[in-house]
N, C-alpha and C. Protein backbone atom coordinates (compact mmCIF):
# COMPACT_ATOMS: atom_id res chain seq x y z
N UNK A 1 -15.86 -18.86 42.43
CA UNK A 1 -15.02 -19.11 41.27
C UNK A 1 -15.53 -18.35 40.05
N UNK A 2 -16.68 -18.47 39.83
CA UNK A 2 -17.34 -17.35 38.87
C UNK A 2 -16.98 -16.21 38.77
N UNK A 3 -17.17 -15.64 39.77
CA UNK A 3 -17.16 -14.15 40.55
C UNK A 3 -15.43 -14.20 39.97
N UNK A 4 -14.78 -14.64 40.28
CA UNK A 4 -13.42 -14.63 40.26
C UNK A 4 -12.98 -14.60 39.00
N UNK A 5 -13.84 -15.81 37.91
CA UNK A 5 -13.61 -15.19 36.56
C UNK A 5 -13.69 -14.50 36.02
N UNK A 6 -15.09 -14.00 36.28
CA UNK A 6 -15.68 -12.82 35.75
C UNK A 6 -14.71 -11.33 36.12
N UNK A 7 -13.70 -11.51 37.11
CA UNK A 7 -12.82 -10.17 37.50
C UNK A 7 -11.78 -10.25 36.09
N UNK A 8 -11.53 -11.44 36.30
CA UNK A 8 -10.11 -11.71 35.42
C UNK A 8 -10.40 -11.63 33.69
N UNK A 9 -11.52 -12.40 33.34
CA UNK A 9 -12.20 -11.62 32.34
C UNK A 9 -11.68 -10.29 31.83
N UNK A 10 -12.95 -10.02 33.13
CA UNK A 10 -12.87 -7.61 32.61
C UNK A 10 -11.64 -7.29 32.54
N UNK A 11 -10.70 -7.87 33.23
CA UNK A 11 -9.21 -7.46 33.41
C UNK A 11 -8.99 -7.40 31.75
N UNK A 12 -9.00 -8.89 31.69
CA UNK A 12 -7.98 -9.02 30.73
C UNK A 12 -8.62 -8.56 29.37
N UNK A 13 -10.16 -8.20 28.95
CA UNK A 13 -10.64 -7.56 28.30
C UNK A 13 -10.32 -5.95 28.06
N UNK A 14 -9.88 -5.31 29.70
CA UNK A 14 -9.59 -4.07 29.42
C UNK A 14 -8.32 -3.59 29.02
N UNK A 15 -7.00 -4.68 29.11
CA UNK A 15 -5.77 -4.65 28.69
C UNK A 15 -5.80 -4.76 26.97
N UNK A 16 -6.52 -5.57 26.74
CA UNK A 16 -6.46 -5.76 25.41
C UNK A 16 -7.31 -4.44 24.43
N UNK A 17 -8.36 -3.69 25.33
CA UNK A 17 -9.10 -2.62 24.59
C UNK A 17 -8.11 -1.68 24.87
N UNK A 18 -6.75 -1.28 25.88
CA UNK A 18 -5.93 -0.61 26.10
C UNK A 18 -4.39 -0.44 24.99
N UNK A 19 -4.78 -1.98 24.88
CA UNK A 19 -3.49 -2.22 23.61
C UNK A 19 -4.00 -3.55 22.59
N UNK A 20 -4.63 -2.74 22.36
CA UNK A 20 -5.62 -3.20 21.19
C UNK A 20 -4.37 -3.87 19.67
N UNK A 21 -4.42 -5.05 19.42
CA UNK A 21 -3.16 -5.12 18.27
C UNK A 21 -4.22 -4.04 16.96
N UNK A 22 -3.07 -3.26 16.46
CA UNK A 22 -3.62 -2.43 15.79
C UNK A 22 -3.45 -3.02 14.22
N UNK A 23 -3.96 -3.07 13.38
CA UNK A 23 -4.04 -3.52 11.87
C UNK A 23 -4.09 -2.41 11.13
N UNK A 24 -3.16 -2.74 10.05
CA UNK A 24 -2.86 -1.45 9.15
C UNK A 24 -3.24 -2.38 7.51
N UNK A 25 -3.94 -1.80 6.45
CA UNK A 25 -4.56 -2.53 5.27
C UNK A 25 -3.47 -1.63 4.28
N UNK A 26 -2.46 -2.22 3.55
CA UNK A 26 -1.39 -1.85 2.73
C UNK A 26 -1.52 -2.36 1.31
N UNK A 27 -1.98 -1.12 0.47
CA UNK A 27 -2.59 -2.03 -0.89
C UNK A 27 -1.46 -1.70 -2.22
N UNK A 28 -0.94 -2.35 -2.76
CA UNK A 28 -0.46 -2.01 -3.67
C UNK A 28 -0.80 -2.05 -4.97
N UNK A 29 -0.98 -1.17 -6.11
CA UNK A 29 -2.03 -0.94 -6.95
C UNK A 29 -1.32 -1.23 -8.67
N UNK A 30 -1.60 -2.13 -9.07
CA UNK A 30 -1.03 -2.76 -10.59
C UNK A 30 -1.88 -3.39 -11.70
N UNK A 31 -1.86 -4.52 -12.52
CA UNK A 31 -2.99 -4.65 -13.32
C UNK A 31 -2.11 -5.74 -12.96
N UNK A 32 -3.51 -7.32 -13.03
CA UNK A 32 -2.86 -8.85 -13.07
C UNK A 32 -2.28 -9.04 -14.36
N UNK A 33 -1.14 -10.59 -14.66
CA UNK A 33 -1.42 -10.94 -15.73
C UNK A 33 0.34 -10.47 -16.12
N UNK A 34 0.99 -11.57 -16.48
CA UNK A 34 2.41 -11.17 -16.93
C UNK A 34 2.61 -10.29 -17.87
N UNK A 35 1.89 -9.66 -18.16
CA UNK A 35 2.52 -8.64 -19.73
C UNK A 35 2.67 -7.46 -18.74
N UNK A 36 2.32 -7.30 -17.54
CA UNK A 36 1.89 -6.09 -17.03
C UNK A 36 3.37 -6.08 -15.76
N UNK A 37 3.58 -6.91 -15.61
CA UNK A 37 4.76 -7.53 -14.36
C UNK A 37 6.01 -6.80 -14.14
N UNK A 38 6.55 -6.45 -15.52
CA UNK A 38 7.85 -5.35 -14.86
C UNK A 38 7.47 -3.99 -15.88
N UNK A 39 6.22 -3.66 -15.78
CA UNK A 39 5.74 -2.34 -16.20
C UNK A 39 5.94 -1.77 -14.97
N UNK A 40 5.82 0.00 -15.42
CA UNK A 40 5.84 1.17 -14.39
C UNK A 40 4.89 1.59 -13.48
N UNK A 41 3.58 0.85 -14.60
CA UNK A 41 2.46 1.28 -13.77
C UNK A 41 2.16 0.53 -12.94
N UNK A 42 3.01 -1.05 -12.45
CA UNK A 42 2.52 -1.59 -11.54
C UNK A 42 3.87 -1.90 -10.32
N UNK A 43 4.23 -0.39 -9.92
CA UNK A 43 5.10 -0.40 -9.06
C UNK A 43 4.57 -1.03 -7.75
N UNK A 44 3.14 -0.90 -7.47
CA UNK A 44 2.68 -0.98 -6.22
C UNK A 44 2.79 -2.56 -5.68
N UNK A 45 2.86 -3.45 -6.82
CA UNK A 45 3.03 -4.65 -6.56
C UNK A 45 4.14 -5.01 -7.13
N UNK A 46 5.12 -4.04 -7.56
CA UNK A 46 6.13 -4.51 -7.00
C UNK A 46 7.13 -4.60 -6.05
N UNK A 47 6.22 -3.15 -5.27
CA UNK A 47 6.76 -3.02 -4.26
C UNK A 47 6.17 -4.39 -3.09
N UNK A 48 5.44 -4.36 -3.06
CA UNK A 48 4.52 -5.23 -2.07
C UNK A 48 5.31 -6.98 -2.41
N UNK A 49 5.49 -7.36 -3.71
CA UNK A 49 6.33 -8.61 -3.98
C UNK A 49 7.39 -8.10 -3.39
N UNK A 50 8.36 -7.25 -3.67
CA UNK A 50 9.86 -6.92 -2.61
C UNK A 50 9.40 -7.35 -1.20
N UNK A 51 8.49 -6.62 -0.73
CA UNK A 51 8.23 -6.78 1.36
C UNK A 51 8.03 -8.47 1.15
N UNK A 52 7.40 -8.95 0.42
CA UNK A 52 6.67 -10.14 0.96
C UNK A 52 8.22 -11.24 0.96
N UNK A 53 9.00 -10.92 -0.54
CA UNK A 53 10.02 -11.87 -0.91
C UNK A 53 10.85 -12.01 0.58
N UNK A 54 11.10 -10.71 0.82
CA UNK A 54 12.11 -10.20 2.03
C UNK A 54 11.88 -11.14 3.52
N UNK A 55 10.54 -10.62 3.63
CA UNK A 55 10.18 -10.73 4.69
C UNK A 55 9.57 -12.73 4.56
N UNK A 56 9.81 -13.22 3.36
CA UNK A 56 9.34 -14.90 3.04
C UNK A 56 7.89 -15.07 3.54
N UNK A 57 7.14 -13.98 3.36
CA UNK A 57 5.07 -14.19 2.81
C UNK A 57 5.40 -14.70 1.68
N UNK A 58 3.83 -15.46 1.67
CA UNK A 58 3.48 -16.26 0.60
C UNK A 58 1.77 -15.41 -0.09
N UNK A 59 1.64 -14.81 -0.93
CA UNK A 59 0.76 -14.24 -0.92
C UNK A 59 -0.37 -15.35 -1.22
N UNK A 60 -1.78 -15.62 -1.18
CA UNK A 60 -2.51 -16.19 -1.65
C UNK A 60 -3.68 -15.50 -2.17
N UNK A 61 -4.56 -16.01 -3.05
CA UNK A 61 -5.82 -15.16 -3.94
C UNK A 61 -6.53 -15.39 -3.23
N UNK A 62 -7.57 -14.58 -2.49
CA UNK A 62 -8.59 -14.24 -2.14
C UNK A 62 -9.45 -13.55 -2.52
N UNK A 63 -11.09 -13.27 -1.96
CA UNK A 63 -11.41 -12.06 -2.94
C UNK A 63 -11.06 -11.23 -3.28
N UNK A 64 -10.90 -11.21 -4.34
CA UNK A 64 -10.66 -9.42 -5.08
C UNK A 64 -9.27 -9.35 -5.13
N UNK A 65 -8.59 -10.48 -4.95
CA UNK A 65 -6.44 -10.00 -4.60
C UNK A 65 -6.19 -10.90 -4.17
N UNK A 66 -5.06 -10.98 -3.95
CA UNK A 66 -3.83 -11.89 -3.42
C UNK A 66 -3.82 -11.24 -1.89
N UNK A 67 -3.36 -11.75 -1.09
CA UNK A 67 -3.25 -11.41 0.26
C UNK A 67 -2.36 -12.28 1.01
N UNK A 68 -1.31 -10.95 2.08
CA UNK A 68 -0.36 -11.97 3.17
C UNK A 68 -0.93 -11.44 3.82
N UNK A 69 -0.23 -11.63 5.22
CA UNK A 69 -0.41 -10.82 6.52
C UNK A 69 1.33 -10.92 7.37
N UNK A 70 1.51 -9.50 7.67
CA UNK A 70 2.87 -9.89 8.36
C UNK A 70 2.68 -9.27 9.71
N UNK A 71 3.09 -9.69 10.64
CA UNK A 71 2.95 -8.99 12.18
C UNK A 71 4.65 -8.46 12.59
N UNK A 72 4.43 -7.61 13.47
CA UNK A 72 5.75 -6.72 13.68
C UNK A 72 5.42 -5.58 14.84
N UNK A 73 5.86 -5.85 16.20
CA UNK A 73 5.74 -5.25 17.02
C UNK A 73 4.06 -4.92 17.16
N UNK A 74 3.41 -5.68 17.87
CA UNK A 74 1.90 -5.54 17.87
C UNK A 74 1.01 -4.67 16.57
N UNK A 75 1.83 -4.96 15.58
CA UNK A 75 1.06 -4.76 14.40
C UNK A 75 0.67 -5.62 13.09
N UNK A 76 -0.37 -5.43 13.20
CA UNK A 76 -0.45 -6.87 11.57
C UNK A 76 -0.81 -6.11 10.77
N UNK A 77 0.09 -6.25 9.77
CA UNK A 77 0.06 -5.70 8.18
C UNK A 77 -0.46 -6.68 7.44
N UNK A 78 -1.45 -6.06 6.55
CA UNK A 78 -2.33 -6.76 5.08
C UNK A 78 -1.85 -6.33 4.01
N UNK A 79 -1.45 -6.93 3.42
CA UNK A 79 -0.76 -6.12 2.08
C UNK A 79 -1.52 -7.05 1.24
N UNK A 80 -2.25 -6.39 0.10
CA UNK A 80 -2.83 -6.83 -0.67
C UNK A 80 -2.92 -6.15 -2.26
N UNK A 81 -3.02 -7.13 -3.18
CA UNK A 81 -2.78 -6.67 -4.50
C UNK A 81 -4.39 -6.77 -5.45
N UNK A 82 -4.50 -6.02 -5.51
CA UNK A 82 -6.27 -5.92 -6.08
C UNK A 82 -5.87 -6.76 -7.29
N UNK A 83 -7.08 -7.75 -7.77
CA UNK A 83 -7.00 -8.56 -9.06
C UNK A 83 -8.18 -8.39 -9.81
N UNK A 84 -8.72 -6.82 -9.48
CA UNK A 84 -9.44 -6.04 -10.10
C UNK A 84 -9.32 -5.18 -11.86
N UNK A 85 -7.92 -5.24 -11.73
CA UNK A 85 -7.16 -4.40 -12.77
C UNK A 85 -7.22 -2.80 -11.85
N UNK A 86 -6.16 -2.02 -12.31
CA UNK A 86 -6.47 -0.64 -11.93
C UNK A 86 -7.38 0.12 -11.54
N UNK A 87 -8.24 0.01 -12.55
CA UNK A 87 -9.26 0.86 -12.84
C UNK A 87 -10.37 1.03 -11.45
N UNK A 88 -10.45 -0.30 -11.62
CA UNK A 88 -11.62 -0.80 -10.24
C UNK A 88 -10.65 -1.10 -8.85
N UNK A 89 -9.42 -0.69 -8.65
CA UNK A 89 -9.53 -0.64 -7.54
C UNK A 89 -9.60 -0.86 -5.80
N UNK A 90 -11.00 0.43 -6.52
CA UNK A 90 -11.75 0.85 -5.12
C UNK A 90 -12.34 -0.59 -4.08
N UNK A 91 -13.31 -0.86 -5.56
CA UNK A 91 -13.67 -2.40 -4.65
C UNK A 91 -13.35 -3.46 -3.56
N UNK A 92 -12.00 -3.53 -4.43
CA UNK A 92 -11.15 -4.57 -3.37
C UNK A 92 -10.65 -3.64 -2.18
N UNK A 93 -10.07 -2.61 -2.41
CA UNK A 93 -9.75 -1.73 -1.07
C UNK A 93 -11.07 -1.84 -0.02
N UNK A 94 -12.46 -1.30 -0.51
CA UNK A 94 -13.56 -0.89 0.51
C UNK A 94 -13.65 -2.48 0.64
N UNK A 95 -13.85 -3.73 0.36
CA UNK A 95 -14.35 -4.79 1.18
C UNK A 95 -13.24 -5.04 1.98
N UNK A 96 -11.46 -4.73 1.64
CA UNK A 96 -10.91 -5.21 2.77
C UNK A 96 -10.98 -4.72 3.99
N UNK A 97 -10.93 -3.40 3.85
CA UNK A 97 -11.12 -2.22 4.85
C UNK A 97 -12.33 -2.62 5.73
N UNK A 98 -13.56 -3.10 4.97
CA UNK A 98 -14.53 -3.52 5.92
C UNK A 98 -14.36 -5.02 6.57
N UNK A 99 -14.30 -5.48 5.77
CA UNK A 99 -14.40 -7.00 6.18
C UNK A 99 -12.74 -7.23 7.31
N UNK A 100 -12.09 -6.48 7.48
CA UNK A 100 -11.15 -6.56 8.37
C UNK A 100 -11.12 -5.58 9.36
N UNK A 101 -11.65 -4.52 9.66
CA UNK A 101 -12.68 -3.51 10.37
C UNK A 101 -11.28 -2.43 10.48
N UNK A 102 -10.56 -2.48 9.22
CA UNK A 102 -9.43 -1.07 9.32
C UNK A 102 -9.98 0.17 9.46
N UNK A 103 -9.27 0.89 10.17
CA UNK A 103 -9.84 2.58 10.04
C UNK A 103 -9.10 2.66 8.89
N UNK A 104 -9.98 3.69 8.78
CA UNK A 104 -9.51 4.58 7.04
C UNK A 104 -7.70 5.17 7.68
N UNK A 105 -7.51 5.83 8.32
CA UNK A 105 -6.55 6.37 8.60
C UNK A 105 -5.22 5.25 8.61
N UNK A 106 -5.52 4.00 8.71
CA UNK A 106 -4.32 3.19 8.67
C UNK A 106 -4.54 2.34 7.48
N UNK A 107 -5.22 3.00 6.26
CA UNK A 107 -5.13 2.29 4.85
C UNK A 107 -3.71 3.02 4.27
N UNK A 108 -3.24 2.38 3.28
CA UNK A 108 -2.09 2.82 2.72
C UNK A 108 -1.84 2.30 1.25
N UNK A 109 -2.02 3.18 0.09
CA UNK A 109 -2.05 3.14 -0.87
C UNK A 109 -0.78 3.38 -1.55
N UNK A 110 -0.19 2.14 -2.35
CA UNK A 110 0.58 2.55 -3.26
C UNK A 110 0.84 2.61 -4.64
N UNK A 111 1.23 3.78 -5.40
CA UNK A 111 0.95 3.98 -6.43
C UNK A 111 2.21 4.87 -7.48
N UNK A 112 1.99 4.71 -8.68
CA UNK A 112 3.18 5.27 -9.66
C UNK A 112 2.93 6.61 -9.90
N UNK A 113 3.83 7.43 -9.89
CA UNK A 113 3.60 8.66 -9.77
C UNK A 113 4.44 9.78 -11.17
N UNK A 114 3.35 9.91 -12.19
CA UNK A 114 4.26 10.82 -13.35
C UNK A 114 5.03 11.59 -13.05
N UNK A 115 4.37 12.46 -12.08
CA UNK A 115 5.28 14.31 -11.71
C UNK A 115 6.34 13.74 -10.55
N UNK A 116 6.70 12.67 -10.69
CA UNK A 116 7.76 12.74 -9.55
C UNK A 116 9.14 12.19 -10.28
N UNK A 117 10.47 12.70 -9.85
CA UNK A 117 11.26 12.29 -10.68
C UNK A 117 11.87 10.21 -10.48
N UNK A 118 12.06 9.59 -10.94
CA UNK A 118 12.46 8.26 -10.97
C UNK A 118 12.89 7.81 -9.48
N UNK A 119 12.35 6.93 -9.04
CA UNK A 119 12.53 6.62 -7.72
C UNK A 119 12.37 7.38 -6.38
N UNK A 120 11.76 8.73 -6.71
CA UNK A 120 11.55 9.77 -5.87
C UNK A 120 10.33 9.23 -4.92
N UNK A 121 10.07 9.40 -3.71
CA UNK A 121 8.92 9.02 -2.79
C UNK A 121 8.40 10.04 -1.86
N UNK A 122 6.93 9.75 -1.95
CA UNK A 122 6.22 10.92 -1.40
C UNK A 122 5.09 10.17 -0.48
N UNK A 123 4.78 10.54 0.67
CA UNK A 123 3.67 10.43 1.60
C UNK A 123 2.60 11.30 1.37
N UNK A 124 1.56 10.63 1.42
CA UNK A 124 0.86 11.96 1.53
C UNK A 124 -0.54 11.85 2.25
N UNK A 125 -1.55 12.41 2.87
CA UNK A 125 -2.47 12.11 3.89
C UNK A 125 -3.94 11.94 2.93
N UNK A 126 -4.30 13.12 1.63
CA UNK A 126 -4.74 13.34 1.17
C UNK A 126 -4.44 14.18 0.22
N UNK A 127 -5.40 14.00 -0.99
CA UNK A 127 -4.95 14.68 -2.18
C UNK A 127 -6.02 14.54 -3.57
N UNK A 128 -5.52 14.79 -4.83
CA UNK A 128 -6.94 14.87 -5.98
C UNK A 128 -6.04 13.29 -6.25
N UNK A 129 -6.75 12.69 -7.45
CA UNK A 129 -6.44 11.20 -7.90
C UNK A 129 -5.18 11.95 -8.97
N UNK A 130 -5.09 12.75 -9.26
CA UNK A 130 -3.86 13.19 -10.28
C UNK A 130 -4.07 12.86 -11.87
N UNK A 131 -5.01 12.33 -11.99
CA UNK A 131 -5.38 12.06 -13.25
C UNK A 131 -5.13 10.35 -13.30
N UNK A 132 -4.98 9.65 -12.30
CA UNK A 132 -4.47 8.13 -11.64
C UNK A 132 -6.22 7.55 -11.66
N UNK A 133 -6.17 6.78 -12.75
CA UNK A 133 -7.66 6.01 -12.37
C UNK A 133 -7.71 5.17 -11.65
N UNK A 134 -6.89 4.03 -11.08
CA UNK A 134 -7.03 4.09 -10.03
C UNK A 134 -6.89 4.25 -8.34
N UNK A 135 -6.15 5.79 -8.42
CA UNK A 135 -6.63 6.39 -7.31
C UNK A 135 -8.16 7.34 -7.52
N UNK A 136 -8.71 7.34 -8.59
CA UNK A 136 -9.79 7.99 -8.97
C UNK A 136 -10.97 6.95 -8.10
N UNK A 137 -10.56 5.69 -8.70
CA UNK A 137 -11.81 4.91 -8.54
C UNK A 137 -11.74 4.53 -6.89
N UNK A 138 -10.71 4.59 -6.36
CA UNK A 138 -10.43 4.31 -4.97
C UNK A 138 -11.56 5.39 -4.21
N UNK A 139 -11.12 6.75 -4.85
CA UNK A 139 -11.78 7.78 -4.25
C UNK A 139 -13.12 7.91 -4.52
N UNK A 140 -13.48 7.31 -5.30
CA UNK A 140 -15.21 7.06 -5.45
C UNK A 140 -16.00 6.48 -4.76
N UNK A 141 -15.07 4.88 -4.55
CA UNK A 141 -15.80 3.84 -3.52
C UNK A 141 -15.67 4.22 -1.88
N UNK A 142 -14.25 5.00 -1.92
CA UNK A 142 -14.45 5.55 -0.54
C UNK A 142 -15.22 6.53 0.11
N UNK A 143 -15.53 7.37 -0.93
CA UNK A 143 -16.00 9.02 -0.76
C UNK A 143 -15.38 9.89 -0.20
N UNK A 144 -13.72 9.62 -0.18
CA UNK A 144 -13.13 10.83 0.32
C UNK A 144 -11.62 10.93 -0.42
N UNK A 145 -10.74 12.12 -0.39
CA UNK A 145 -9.91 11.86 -0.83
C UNK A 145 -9.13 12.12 0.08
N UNK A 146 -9.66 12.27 1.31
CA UNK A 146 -8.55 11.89 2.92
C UNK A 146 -8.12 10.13 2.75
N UNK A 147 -7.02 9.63 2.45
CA UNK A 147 -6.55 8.55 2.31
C UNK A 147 -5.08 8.63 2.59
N UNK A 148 -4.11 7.94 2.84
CA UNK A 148 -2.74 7.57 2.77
C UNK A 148 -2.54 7.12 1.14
N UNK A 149 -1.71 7.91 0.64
CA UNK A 149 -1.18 7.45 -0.67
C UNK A 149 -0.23 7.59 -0.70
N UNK A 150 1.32 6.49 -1.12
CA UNK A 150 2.69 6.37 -1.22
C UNK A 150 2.78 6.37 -2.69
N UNK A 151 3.23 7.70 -2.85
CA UNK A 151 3.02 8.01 -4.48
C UNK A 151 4.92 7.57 -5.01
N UNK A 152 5.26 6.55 -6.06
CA UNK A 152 6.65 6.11 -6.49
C UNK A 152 6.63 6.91 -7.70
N UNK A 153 7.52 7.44 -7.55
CA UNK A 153 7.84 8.46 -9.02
C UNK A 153 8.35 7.24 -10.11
N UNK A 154 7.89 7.86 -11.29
CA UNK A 154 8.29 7.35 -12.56
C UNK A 154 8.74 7.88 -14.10
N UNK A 155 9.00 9.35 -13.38
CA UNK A 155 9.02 10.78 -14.13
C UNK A 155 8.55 10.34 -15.42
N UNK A 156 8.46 11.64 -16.39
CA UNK A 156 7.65 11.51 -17.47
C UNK A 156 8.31 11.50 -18.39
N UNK A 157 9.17 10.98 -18.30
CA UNK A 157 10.46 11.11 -19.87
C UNK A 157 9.48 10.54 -21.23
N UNK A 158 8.39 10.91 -21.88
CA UNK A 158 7.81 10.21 -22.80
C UNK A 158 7.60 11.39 -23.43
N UNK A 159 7.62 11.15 -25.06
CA UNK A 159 7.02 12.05 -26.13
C UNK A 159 5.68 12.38 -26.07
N UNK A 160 4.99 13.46 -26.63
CA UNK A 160 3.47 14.16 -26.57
C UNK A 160 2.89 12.69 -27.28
N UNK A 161 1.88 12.71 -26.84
CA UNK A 161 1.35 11.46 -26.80
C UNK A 161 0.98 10.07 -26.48
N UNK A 162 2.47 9.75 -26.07
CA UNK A 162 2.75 8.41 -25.35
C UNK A 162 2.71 7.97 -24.19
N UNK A 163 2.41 8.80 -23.24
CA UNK A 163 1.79 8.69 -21.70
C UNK A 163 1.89 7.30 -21.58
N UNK A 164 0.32 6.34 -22.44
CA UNK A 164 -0.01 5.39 -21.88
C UNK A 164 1.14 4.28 -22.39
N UNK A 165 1.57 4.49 -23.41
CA UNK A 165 2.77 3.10 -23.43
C UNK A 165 3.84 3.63 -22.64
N UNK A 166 4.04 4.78 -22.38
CA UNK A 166 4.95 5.11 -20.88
C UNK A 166 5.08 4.37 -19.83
N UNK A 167 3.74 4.31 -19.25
CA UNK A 167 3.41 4.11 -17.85
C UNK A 167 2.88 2.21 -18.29
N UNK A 168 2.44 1.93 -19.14
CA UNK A 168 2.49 0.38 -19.52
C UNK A 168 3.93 -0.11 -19.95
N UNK A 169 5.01 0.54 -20.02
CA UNK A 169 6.18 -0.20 -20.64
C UNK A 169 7.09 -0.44 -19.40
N UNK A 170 8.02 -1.38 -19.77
CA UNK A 170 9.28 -2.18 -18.80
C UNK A 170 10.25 -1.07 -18.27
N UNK A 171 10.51 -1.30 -17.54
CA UNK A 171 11.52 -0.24 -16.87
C UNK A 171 13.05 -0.67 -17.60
N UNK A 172 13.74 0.49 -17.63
CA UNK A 172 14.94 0.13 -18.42
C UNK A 172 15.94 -0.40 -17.70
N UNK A 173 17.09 -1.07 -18.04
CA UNK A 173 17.84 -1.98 -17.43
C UNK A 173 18.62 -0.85 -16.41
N UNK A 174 18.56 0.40 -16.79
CA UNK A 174 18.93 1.40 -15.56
C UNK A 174 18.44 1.35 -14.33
N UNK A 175 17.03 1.61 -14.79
CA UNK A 175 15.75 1.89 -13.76
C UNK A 175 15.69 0.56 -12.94
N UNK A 176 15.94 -0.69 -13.50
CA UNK A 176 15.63 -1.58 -12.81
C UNK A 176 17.15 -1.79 -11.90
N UNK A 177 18.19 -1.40 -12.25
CA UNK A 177 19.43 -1.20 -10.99
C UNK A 177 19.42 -0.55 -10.18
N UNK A 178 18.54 0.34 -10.15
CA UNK A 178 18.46 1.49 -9.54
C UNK A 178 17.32 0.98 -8.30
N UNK A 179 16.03 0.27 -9.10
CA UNK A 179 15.21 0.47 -8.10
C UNK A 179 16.00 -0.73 -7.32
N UNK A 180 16.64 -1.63 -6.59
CA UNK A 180 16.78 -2.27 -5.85
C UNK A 180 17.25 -1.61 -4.58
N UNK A 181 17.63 -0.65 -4.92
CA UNK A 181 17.73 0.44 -3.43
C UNK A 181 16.11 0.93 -3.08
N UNK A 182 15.69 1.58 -3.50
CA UNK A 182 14.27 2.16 -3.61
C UNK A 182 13.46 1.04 -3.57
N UNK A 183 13.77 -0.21 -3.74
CA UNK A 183 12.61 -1.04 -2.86
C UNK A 183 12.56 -0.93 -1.81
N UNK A 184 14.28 -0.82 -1.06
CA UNK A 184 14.22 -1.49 0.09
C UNK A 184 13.97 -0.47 0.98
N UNK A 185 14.08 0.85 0.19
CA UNK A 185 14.05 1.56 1.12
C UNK A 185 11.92 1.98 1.17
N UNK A 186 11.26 1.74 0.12
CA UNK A 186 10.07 1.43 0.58
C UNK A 186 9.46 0.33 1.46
N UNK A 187 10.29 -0.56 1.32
CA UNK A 187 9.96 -1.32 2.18
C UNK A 187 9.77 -1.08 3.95
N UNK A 188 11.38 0.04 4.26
CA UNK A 188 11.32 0.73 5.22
C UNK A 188 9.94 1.72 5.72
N UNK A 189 9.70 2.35 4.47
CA UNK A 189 8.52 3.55 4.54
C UNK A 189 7.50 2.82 5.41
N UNK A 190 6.69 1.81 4.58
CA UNK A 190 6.01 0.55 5.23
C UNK A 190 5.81 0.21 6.62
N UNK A 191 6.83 -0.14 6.90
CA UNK A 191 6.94 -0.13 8.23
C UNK A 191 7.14 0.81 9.34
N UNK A 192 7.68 1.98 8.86
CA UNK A 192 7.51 3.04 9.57
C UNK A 192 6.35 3.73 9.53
N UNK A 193 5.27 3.41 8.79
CA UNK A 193 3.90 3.98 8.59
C UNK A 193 2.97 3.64 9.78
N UNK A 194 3.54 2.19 10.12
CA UNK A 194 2.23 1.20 11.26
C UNK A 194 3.52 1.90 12.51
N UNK A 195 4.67 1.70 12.62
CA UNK A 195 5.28 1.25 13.75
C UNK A 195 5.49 3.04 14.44
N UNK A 196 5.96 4.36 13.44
CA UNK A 196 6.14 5.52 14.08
C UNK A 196 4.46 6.27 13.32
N UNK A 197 3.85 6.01 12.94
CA UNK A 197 2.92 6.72 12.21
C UNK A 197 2.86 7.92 11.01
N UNK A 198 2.56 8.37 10.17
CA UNK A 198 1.74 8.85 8.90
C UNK A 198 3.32 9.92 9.43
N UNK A 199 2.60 10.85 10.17
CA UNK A 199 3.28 12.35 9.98
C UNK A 199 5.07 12.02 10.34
N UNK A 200 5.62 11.39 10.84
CA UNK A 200 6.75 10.95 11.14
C UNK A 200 7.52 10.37 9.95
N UNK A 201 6.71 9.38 9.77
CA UNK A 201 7.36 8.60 7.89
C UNK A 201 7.07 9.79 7.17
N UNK A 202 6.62 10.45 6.68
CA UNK A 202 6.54 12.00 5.89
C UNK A 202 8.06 12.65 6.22
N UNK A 203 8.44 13.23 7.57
CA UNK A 203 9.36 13.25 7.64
C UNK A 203 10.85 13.03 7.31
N UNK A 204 11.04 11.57 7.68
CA UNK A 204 11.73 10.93 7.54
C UNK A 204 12.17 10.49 5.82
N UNK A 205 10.87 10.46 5.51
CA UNK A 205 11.75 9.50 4.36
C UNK A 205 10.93 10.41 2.66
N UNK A 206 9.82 11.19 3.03
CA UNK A 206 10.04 12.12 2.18
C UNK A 206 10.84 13.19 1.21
N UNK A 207 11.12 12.88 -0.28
CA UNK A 207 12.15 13.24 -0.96
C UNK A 207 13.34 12.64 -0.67
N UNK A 208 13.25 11.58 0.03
CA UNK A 208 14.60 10.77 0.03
C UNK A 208 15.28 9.71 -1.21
């Protein structure tokens, strides 16, 4: 009978190292704190509140963020909102990444993007931080700037100077009609990231 377990065991140990459920760490990148809530610069959580509302997650605070988990065709997604502020990040990304044993290659960063025009979406594998502190600080704690980043355009319609109340101010009652398509269709990106992989969602839904 031993002998017999011990087969069924290895078996069923080697099915599971064969189809391993794969985990993908999906961070969306904003500052806590309601003044900051329907600003530009914190598209990343608002994208990540769209998936969770949709999909009825309940996020809860954990270290360093709020955190769900959603599963979908042998994949479990972490979507998590750093309660770091911007700047820092990196932090909360590198302990989830470790403490949940993600490869780097199935992290997925999302973030507001100046040079892109309003609702415009871009994949990308790797790249510089863009002058984005925190994709700067991400890239510090990681040491690389090989990462997944889902860059949301927010074009730069602002006067010389005003950058930062740009990218800190409310989206206009346009922008906010507008994005309810462009959630959903990030929401799609998302899932096509874990379910067809990186170079495929590039494809697909790049400049769309």
């Amino acid at each position: 009978m031993c002998e017999f377990l011990r087969r069924l065991f290895k078996k069923k140990r080697a099915i599971e190292e064969q189809n391993p459920m794969k985990k993908y760490l999906i961070v969306g990148l904003g500052n806590i704190g309601e003044k900051y809530e329907n600003t530009r610069h914190n598209i990343g959580f608002k994208v990540l509140d769209y998936f969770a509302n949709k999909e009825q997650l309940t996020f809860e605070t954990q270290k360093l963020g709020d955190i769900t988990t959603y599963k979908l065709k042998g994949r479990t997604f972490i979507l998590l909102k750093p309660n770091t502020y911007m700047n820092l990040s990196g932090k909360a990304v590198l302990y989830w990444l470790t403490k949940e044993k993600i490869q780097l290659e199935n992290l997925l960063i999302i973030t507001d993007d100046l040079n892109l025009p309003f609702g415009s979406i871009r994949l990308k594998t790797k790249g510089s931080d863009g002058g984005h502190n925190g994709l700067k600080d991400i890239q510090d704690k990681l040491n690389t700037t090989k990462y997944n980043r889902f860059r949301f355009g927010i074009s730069d319609f602002y006067s010389k100077g005003r950058q930062v109340d740009y990218v800190l101010g409310e989206w206009t009652d346009e922008e906010t009609e507008k994005l309810k398509e462009r959630l959903e269709k990030s929401k799609e990106l998302i899932k096509s990231f874990a379910l067809s992989g990186v170079n495929n969602t590039m494809n697909a839904f790049n400049g769309k």
